[in-house]
C-alpha atoms as a PDB file:
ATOM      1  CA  UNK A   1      15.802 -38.877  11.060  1.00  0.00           C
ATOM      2  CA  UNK A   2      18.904 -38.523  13.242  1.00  0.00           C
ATOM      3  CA  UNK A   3      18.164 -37.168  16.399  1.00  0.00           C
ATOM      4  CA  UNK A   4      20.400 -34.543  18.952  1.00  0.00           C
ATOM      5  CA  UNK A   5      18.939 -34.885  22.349  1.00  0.00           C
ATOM      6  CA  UNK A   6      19.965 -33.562  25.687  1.00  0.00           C
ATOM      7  CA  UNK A   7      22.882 -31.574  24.504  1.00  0.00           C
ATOM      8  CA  UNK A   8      24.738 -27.707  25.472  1.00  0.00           C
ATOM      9  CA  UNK A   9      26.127 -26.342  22.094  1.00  0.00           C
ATOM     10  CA  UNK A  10      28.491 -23.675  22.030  1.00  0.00           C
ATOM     11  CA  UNK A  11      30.672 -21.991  19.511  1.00  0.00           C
ATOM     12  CA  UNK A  12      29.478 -20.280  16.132  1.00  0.00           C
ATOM     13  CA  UNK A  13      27.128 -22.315  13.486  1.00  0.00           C
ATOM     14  CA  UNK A  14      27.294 -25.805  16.192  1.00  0.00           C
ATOM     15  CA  UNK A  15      24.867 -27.421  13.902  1.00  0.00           C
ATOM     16  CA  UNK A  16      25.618 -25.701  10.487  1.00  0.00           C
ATOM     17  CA  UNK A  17      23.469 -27.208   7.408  1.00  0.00           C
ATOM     18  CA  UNK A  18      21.682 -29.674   9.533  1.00  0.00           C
ATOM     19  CA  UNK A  19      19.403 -31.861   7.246  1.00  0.00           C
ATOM     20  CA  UNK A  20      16.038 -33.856   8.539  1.00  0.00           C
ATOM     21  CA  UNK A  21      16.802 -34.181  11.889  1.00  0.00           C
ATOM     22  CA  UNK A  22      15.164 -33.714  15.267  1.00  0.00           C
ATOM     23  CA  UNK A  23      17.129 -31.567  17.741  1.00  0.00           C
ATOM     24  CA  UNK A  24      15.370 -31.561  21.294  1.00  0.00           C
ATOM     25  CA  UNK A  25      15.910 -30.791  24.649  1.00  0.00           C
ATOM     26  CA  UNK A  26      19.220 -28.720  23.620  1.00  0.00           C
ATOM     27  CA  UNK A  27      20.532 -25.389  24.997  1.00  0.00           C
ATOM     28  CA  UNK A  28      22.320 -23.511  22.390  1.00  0.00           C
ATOM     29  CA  UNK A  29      24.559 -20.354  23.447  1.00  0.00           C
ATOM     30  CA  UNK A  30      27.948 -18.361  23.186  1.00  0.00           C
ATOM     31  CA  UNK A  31      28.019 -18.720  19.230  1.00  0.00           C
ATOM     32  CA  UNK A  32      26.014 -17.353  16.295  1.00  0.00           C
ATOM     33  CA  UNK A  33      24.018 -19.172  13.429  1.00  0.00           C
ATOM     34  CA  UNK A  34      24.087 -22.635  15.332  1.00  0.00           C
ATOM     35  CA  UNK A  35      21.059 -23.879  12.687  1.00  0.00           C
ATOM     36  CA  UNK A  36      22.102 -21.426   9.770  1.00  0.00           C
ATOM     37  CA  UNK A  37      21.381 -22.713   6.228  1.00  0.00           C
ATOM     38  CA  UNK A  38      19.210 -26.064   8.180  1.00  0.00           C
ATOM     39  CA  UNK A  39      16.448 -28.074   5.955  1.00  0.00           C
ATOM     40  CA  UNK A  40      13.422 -29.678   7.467  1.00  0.00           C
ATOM     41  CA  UNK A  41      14.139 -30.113  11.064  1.00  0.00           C
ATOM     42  CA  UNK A  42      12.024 -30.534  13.960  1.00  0.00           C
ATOM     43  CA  UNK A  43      12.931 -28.758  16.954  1.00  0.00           C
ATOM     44  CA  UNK A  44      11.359 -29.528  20.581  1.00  0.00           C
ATOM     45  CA  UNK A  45      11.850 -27.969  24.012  1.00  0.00           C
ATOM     46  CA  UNK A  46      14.917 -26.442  23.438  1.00  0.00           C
ATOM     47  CA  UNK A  47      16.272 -22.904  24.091  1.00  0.00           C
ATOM     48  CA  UNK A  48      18.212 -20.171  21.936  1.00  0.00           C
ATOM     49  CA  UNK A  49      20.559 -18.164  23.681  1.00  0.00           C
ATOM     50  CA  UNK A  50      22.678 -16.259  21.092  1.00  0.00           C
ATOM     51  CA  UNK A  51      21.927 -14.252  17.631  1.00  0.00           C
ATOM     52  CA  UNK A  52      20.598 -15.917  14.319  1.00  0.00           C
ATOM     53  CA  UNK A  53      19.918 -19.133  15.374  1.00  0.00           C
ATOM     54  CA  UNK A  54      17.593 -20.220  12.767  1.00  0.00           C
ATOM     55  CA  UNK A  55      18.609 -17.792   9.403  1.00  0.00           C
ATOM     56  CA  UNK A  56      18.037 -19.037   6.044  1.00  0.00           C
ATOM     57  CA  UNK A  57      16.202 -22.109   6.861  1.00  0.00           C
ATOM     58  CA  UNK A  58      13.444 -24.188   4.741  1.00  0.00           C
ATOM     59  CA  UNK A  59      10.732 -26.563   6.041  1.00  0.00           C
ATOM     60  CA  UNK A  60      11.030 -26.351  10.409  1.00  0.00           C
ATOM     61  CA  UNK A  61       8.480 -27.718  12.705  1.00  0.00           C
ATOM     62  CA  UNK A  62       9.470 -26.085  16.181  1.00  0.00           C
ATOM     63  CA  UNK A  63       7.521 -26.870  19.386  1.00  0.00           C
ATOM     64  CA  UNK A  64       7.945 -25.635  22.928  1.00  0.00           C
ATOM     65  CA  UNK A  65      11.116 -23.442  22.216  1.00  0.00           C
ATOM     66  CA  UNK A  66      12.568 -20.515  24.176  1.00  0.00           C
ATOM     67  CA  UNK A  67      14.296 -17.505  22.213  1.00  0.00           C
ATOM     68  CA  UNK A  68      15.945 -16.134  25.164  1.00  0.00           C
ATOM     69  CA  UNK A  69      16.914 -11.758  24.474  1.00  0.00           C
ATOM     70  CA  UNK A  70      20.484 -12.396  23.215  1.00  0.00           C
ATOM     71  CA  UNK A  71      18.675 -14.853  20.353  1.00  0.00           C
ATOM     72  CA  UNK A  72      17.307 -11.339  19.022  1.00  0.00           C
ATOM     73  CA  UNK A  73      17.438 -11.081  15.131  1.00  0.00           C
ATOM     74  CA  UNK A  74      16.830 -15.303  15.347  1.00  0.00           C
ATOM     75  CA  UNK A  75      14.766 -16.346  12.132  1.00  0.00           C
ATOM     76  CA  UNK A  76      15.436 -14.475   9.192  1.00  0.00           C
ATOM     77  CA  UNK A  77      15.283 -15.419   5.178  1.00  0.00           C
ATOM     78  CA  UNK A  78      13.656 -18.727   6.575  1.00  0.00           C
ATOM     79  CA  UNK A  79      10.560 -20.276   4.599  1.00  0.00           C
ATOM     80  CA  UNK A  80       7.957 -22.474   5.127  1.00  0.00           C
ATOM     81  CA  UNK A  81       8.130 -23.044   8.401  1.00  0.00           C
ATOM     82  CA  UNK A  82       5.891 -23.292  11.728  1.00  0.00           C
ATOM     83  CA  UNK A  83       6.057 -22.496  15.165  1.00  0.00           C
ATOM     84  CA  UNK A  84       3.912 -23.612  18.336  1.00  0.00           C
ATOM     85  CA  UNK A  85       3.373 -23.227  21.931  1.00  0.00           C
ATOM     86  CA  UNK A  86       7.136 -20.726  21.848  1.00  0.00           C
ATOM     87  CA  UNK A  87       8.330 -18.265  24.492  1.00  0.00           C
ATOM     88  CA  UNK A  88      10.335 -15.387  22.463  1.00  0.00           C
ATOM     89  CA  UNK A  89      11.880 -12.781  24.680  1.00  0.00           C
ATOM     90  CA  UNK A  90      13.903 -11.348  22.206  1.00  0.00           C
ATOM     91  CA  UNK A  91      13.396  -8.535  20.074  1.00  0.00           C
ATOM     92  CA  UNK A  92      13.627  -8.525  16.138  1.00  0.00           C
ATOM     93  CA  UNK A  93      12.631 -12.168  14.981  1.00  0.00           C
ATOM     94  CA  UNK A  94      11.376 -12.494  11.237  1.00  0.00           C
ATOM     95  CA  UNK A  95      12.350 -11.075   8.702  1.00  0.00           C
ATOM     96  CA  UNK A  96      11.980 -11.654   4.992  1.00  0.00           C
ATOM     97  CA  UNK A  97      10.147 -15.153   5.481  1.00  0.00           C
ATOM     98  CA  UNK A  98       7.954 -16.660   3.644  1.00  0.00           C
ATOM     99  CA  UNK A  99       5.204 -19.137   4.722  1.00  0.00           C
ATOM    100  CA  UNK A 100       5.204 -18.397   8.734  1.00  0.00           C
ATOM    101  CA  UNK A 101       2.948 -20.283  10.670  1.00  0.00           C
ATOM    102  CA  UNK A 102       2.652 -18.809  14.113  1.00  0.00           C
ATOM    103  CA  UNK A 103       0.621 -20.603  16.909  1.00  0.00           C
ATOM    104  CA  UNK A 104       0.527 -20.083  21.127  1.00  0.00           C
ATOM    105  CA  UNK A 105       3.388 -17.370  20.778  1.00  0.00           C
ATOM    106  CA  UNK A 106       4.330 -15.117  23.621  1.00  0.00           C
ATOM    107  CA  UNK A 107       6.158 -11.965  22.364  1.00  0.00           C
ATOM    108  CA  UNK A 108       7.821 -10.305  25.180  1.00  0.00           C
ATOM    109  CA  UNK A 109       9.610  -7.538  22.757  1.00  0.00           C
ATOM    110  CA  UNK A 110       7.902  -7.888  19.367  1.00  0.00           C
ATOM    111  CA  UNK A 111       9.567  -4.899  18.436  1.00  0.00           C
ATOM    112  CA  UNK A 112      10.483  -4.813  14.504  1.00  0.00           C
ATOM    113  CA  UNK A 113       8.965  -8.437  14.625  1.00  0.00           C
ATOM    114  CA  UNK A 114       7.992  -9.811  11.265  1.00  0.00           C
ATOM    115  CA  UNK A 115       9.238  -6.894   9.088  1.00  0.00           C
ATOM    116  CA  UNK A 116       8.765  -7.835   5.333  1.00  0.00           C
ATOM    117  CA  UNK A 117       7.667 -10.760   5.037  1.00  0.00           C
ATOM    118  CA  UNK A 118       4.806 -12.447   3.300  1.00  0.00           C
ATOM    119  CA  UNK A 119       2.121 -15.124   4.097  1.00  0.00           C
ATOM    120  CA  UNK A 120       2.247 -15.380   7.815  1.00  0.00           C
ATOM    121  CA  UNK A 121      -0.228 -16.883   9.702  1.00  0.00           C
ATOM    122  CA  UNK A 122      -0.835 -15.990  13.692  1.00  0.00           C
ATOM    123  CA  UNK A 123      -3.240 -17.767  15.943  1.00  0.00           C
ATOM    124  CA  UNK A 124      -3.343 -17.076  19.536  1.00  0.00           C
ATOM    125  CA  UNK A 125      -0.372 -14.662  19.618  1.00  0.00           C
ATOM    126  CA  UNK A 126       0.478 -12.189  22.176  1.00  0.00           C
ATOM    127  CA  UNK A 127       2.743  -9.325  21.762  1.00  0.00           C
ATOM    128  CA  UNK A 128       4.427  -6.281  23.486  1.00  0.00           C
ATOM    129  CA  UNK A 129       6.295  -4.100  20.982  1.00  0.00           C
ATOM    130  CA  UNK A 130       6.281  -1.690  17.780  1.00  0.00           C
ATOM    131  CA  UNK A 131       6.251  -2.014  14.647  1.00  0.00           C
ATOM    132  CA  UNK A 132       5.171  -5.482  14.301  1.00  0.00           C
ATOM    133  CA  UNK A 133       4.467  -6.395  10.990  1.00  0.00           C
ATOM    134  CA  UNK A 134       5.790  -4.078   8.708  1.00  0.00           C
ATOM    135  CA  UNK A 135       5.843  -4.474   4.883  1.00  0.00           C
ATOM    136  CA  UNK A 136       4.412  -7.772   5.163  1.00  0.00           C
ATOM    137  CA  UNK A 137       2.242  -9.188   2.018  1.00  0.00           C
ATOM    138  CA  UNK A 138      -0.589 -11.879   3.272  1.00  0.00           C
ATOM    139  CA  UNK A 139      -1.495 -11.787   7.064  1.00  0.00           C
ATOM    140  CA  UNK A 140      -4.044 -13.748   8.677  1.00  0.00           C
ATOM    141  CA  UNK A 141      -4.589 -12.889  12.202  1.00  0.00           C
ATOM    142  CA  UNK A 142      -6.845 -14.576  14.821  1.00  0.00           C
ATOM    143  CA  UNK A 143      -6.885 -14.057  18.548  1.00  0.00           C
ATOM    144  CA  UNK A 144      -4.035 -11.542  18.699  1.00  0.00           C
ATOM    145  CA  UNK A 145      -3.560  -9.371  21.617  1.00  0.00           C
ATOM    146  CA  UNK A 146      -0.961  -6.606  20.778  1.00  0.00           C
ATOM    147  CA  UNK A 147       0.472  -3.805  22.962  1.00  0.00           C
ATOM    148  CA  UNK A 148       2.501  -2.035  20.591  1.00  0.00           C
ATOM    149  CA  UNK A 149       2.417   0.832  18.082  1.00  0.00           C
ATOM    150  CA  UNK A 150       2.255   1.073  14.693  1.00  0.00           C
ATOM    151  CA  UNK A 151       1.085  -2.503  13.560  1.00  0.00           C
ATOM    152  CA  UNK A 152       1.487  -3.602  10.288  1.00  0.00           C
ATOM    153  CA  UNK A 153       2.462  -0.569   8.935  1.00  0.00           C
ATOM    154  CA  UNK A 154       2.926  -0.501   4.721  1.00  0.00           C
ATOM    155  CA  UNK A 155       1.352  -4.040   4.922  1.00  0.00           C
ATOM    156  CA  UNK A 156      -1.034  -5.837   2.148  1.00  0.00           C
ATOM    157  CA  UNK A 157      -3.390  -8.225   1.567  1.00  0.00           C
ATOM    158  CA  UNK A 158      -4.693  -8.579   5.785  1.00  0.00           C
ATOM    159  CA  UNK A 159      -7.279 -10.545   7.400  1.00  0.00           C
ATOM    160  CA  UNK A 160      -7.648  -9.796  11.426  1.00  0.00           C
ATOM    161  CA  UNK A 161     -10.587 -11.586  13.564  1.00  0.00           C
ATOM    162  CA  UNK A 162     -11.238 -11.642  17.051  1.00  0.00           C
ATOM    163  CA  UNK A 163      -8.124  -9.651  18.323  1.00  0.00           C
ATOM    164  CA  UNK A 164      -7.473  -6.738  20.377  1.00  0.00           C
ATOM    165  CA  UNK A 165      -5.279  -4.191  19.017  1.00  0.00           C
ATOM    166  CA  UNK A 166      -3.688  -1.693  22.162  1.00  0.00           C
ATOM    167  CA  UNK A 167      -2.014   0.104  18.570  1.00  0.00           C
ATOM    168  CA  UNK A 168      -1.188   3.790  18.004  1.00  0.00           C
ATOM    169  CA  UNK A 169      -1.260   4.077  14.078  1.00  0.00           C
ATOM    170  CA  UNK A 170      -2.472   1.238  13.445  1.00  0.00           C
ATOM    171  CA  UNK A 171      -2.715  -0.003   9.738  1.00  0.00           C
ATOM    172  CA  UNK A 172      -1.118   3.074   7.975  1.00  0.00           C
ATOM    173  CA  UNK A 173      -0.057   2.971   4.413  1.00  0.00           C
ATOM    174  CA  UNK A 174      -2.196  -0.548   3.893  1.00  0.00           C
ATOM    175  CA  UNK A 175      -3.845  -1.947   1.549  1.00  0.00           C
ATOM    176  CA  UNK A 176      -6.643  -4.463   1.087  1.00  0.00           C
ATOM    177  CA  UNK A 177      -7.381  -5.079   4.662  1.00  0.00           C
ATOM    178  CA  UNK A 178     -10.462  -6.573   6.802  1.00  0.00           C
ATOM    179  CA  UNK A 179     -10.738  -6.563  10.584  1.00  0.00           C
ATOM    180  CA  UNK A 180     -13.766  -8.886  12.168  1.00  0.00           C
ATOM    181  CA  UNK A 181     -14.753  -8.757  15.597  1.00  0.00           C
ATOM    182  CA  UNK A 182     -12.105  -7.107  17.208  1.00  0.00           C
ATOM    183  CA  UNK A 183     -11.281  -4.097  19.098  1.00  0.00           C
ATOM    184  CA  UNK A 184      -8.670  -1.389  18.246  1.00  0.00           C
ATOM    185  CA  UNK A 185      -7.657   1.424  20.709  1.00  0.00           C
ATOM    186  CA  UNK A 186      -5.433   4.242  19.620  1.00  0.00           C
ATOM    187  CA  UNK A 187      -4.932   7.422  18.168  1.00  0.00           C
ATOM    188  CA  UNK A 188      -4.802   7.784  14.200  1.00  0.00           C
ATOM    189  CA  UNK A 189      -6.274   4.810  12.870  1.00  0.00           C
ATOM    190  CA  UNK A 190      -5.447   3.575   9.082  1.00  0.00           C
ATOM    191  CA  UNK A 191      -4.173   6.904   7.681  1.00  0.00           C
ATOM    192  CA  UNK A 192      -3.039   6.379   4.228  1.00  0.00           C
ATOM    193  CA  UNK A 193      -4.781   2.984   3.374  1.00  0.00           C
ATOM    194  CA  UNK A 194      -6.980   1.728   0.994  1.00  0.00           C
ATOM    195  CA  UNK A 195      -9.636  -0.568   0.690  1.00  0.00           C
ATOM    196  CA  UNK A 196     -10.460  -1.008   4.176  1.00  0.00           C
ATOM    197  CA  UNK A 197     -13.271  -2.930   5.928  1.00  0.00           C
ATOM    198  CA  UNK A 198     -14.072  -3.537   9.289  1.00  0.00           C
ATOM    199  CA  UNK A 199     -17.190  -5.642  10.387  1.00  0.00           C
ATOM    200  CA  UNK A 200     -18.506  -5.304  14.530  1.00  0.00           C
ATOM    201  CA  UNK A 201     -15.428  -3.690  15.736  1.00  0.00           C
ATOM    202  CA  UNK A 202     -14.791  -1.276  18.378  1.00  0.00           C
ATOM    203  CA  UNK A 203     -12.520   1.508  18.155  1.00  0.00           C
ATOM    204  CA  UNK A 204     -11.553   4.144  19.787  1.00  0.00           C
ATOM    205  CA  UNK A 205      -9.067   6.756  17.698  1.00  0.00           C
ATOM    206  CA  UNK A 206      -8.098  10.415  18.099  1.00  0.00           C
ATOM    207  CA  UNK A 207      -8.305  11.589  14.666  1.00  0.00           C
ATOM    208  CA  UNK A 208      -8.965   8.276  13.096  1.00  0.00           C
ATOM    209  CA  UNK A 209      -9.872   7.299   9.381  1.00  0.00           C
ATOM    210  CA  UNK A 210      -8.087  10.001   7.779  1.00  0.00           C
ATOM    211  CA  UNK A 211      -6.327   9.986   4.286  1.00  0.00           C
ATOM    212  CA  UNK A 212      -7.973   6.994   3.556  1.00  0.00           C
ATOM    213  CA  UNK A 213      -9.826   5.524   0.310  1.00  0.00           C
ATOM    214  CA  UNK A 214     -12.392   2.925  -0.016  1.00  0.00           C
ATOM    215  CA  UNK A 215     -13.403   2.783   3.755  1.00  0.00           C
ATOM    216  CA  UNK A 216     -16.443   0.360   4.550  1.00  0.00           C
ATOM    217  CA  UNK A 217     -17.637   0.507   8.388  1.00  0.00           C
ATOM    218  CA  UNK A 218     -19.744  -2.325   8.724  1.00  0.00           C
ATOM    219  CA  UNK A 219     -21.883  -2.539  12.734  1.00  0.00           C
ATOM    220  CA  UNK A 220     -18.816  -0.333  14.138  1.00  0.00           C
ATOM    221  CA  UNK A 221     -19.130   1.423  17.686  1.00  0.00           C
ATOM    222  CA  UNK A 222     -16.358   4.157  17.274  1.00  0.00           C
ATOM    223  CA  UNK A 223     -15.760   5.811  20.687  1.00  0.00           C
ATOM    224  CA  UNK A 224     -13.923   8.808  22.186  1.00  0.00           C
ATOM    225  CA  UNK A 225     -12.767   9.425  18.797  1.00  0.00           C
ATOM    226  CA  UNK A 226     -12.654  13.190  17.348  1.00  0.00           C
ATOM    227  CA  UNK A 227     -11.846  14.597  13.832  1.00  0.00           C
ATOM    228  CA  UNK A 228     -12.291  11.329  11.765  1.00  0.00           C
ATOM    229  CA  UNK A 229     -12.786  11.299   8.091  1.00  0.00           C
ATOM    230  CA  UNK A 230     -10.746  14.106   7.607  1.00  0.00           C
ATOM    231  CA  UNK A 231      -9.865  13.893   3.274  1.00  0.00           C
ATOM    232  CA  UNK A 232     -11.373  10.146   3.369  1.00  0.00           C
ATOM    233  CA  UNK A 233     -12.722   8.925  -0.201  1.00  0.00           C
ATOM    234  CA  UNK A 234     -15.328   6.921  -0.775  1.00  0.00           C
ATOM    235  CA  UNK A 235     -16.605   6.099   3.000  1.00  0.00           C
ATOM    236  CA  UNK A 236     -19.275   3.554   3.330  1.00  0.00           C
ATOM    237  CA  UNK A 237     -20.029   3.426   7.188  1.00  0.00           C
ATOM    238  CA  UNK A 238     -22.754   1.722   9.367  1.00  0.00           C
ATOM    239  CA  UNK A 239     -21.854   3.151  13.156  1.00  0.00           C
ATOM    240  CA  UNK A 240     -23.952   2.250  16.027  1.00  0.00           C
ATOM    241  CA  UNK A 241     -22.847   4.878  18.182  1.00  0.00           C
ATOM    242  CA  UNK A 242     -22.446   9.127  17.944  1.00  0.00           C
ATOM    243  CA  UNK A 243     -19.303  10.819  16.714  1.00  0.00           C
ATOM    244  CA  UNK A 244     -17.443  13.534  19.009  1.00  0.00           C
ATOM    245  CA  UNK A 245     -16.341  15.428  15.391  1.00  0.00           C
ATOM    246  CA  UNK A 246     -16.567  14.949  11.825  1.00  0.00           C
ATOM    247  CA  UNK A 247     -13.705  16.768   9.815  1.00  0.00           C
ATOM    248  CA  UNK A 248     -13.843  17.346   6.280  1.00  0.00           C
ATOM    249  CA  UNK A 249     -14.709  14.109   4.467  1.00  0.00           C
ATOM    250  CA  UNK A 250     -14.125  13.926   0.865  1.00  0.00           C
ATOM    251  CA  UNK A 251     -16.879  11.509  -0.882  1.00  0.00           C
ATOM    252  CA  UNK A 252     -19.342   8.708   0.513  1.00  0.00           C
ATOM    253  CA  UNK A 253     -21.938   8.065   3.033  1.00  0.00           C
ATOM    254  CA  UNK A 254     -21.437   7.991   6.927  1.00  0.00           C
ATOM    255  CA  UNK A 255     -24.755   6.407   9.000  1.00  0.00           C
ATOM    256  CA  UNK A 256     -24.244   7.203  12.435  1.00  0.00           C
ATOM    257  CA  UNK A 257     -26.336   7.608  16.037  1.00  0.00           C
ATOM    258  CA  UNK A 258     -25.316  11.262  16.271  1.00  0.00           C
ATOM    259  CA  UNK A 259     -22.364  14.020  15.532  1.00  0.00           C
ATOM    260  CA  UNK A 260     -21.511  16.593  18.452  1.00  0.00           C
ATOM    261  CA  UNK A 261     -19.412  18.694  15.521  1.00  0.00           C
ATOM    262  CA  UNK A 262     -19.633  18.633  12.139  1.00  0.00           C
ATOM    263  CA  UNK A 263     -16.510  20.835  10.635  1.00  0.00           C
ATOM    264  CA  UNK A 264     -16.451  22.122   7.085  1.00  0.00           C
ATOM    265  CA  UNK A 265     -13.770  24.370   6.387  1.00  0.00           C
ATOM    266  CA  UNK A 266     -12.454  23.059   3.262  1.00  0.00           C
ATOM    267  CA  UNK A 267     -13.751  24.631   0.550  1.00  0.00           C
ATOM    268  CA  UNK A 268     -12.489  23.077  -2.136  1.00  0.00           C
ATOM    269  CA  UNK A 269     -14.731  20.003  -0.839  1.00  0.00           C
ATOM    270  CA  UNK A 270     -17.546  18.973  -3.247  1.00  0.00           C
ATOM    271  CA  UNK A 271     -20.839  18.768  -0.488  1.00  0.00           C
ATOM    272  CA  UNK A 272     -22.833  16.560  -2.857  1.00  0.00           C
ATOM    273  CA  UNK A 273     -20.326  13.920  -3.162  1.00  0.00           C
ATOM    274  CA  UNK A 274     -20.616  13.471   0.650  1.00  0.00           C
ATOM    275  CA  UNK A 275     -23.626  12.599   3.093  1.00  0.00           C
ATOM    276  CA  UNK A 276     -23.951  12.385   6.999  1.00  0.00           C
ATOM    277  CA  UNK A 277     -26.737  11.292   7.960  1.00  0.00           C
ATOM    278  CA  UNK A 278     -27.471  11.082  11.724  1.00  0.00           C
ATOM    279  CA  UNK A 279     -30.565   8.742  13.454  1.00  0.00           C
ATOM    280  CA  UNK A 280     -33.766  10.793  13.395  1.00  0.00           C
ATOM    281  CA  UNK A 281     -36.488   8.607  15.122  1.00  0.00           C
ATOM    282  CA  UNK A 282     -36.565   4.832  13.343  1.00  0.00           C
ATOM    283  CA  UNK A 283     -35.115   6.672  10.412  1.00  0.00           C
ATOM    284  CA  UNK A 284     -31.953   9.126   9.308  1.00  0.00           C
ATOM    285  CA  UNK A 285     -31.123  12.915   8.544  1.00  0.00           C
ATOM    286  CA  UNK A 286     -28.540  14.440   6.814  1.00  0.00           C
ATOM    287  CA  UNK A 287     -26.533  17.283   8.246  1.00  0.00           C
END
């Protein structure tokens, strides 16, 4: 593989169409696109300092890079690709790739981060910024810690384990998603979704769980939370702590230590298709 070591690149798409090479120890700034339209390079220690640096590539091994905030909008329509041990400061990175592999990533803005794309993979990830995650179609998550709103928003197909999730709206208009061991603070958790589980998680959510259908609560502690379940379908929950308010659930079962307020002012609600049941000495009661 030809190598480019130990270089400054200026000027618009400096390395256009670059084919199995190495590029390392580089600084590239003052020009767009400098790897635009690239094929199965691997990148090392160097740092992006203007837009689209690595658009429409295929098959990149990066290591140790820096996306400084003028590289914002950096890796779009790029495939099979993976990234370790990167600083990325700027905001807007991903979008419409395929095949992401994301490993010992620093977001600094991870605001509209990842937007539409499909089969990412994140390990050890942290992020500031919201909206990250949007639309995409297969996400596997472990050790994530976001602070941002609105994560993965009208995404599919998710798998999240041992993360913590600082995320107002969380998980709305989802489907097919499981969350292990994790904790997720914010208000209005998962409205819209579907087929939702979530095994010996923590969350805390102001109206949470509402608007959903197929919702499995698996060893869940669900704190400082008020009106959940308001119009969910088909609730299957195992909660190991007491509820501040229950709202208006549609159909299932809800196991929990205790509710401070049940609310039923729906009429039009079927009462036999739902049960809360609350701990009664080693056993349960419905209320």
């Amino acid at each position: 593989m030809d190598i480019y070591s130990n270089n400054h690149y200026t000027g618009e798409r400096a390395l256009f169409r670059l084919q199995n090479a190495v590029v390392k120890d580089c600084l590239f700034d003052d020009g767009e696109s400098p790897l635009k339209e690239a094929r199965n390079l691997k990148v090392e220690n160097v740092t992006f300092g203007w837009k689209y640096p690595l658009w429409y590539g295929r098959h990149h091994e990066v290591r140790n890079c820096t996306f400084l905030e003028m590289s914002r909008s950096g890796i779009w329509y790029t495939h099979n690709s993976k990234f370790y041990d990167c600083h990325i400061i700027a905001p807007k990175e991903f979008r419409r790739c395929n095949n992401i592999y994301l490993e010992n990533i620093i977001f600094d803005d991870a605001k509209e981060t990842l937007w539409n794309c499909s089969n990412v993979e994140m390990k050890n990830v942290k992020a500031k910024g919201d909206y990250l995650a949007m639309n995409v179609q297969g996400l596997k998550v472990d050790h994530l810690e976001l602070d941002g709103n609105y994560f993965a928003d009208g995404a599919s197909d998710i798998e999240v384990t041992n993360s913590v999730l600082n995320s107002k709206d969380a998980f709305w208009n989802c489907k097919n998603v499981t969350v292990r061991d994790s904790v997720i603070n914010g208000e209005y958790f998962g409205w819209n979704s579907e087929n939702v589980t979530l095994i010996n998680c923590t969350i805390s959510s102001h109206q949470g769980f509402c608007y959903m259908k197929n919702l499995t609560l698996i060893n869940c502690t669900i704190k400082d939370s008020d009106l959940t379940f308001e119009y969910c379908e088909n609730i299957n929950a195992q909660i190991n702590s007491s509820l501040s308010s229950v709202k208006n659930p549609i159909s299932g079962e809800i196991r929990c230590e205790g509710v401070k307020e049940m609310i039923r002012d729906d009429e039009r609600i079927d009462l036999t298709k739902i049960h809360v049941l609350v701990k009664k000495g080693d056993g349960y009661e419905q209320i």
